[in-house]
Protein backbone atom coordinates (compact mmCIF):
# COMPACT_ATOMS: atom_id res chain seq x y z
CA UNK A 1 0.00 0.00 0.00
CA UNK A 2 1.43 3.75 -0.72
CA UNK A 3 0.06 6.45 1.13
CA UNK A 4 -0.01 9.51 -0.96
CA UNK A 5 -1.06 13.26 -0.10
CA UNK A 6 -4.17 14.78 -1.44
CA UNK A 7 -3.52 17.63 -3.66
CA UNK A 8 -6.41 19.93 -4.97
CA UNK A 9 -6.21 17.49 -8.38
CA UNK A 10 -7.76 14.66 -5.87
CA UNK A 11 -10.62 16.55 -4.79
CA UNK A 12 -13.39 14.80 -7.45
CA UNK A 13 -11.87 11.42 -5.98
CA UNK A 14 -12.67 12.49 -2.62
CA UNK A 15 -15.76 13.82 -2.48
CA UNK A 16 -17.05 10.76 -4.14
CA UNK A 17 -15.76 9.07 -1.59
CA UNK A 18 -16.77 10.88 1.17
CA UNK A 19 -20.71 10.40 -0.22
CA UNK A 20 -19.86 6.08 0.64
CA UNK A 21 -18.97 7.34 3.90
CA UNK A 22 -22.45 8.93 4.54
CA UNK A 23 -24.25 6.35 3.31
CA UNK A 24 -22.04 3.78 5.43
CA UNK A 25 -21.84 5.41 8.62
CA UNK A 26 -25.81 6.28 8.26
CA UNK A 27 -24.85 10.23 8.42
CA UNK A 28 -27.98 12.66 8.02
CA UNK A 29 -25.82 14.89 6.03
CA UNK A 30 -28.17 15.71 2.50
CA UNK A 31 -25.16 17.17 0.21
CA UNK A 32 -24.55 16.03 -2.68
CA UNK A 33 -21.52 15.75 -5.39
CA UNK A 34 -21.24 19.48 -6.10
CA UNK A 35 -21.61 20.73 -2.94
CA UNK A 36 -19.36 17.79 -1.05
CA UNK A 37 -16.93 18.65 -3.91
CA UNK A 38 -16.78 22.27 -3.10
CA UNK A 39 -16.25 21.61 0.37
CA UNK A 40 -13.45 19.27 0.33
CA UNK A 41 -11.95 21.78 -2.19
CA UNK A 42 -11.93 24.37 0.62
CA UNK A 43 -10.83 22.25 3.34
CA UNK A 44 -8.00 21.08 1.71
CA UNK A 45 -7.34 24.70 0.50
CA UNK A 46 -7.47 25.69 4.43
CA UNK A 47 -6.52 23.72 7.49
CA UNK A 48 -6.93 19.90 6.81
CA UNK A 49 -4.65 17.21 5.29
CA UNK A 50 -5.64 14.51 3.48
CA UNK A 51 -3.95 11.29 2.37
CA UNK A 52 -5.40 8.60 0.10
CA UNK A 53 -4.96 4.56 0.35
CA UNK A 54 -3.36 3.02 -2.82
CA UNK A 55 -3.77 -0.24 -3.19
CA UNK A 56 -2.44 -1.84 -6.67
CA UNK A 57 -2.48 1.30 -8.39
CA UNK A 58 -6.22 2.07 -7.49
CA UNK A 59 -7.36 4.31 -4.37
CA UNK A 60 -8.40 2.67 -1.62
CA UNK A 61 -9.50 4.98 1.05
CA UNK A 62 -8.71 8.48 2.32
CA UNK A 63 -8.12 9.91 6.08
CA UNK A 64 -8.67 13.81 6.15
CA UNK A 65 -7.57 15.35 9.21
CA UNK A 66 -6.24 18.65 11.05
CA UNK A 67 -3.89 19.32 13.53
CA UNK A 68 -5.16 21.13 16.93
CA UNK A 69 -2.68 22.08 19.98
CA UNK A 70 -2.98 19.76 22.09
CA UNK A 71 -4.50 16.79 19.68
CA UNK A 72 -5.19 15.59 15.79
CA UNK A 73 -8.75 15.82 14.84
CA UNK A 74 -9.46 12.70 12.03
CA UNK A 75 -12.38 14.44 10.23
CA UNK A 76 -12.93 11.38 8.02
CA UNK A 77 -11.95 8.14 7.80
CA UNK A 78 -12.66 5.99 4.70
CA UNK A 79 -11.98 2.79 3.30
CA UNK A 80 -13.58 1.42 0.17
CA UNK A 81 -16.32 -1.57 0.60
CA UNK A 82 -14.75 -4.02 -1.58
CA UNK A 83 -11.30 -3.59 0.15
CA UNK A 84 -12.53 -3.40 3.89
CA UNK A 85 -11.44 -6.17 6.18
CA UNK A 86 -7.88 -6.26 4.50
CA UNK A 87 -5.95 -4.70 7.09
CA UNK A 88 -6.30 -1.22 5.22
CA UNK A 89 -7.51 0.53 7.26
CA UNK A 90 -5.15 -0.32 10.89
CA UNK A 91 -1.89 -0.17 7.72
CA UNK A 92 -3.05 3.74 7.43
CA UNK A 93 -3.76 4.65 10.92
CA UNK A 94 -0.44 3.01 12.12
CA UNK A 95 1.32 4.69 8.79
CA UNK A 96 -0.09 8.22 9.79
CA UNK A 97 0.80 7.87 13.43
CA UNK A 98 4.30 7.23 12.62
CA UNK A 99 4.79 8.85 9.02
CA UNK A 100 2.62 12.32 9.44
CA UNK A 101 0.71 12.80 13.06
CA UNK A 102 3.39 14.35 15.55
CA UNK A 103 4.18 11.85 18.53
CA UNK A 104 2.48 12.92 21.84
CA UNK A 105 -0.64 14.19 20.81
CA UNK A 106 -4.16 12.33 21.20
CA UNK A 107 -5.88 11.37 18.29
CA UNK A 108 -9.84 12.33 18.30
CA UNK A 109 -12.38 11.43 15.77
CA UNK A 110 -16.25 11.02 16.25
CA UNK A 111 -18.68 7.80 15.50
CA UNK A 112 -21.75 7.65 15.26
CA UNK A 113 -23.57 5.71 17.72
CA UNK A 114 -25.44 4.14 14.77
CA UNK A 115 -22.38 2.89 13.65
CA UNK A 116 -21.71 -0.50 15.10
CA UNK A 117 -19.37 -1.17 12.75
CA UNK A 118 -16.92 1.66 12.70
CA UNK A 119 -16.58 1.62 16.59
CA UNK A 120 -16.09 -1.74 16.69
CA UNK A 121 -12.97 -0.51 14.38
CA UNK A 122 -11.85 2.29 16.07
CA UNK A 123 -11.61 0.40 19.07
CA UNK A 124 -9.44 -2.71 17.63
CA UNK A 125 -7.16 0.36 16.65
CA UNK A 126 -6.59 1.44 20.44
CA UNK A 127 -9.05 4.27 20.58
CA UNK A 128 -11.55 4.03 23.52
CA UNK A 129 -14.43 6.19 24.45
CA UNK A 130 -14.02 9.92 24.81
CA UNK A 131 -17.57 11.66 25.27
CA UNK A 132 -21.29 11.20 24.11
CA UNK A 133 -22.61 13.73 22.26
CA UNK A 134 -26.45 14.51 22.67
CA UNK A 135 -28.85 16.09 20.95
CA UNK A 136 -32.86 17.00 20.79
CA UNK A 137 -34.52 18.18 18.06
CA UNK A 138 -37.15 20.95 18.93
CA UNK A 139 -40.49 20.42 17.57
């Protein structure tokens, strides 16, 4: 697997991925090509990082992420259907953490709770529960 960084020439290829991960992970977020396109375009352009999986010449997954003071913040975390359950995944997080994410600081990402799967993951990479955020919606 190479791990390469995302350039603003990548930005198509992630936002199309980043639409799998809403559907996966059950997200409530509506956008849709053009508008996830636009925003990966200006995150990348601002404060976050992104690296994509390759795997046999073909991208695998993505990890977009910022740096805080005291911690790295993994916005999104992605690895493609038919290449889940290969070791992907743990190769990148282990690759980052020693390649790219300085030594010391915490790593923090958010699950959803309706997302068995992906903390089930993010557990059997060492990560353990933080907080639970709630919410109400007003009717």
């Amino acid at each position: 697997m190479q791990m390469v960084r995302a350039s603003e020439s990548d930005v198509q290829t992630l936002a199309r991925m980043n639409k799998m991960l809403i559907e996966d992970e059950g997200h409530r977020n509506p956008m849709g090509p053009a508008e996830l396109t636009k925003r990966m375009s200006r995150w990348l352009g601002g404060e976050y990082e992104a690296y994509l999986f390759v795997v046999e010449e073909s991208v695998a997954g993505y990890c977009l992420f910022k740096e805080e003071n005291d911690f790295v913040y993994i916005r999104q975390f992605f690895v493609a259907r038919e290449q889940r359950r290969k070791g992907i995944g743990r190769q990148a997080i282990e690759w980052l953490s020693h390649e790219v994410w300085p030594r010391g600081k915490r790593l923090r990402l958010d699950v959803l709770t309706a997302n068995p799967a992906g903390i089930r993951f993010w557990r059997q990479c060492g990560f353990t529960d933080y907080c639970l955020t709630m919410e109400r919606l007003e009717t």
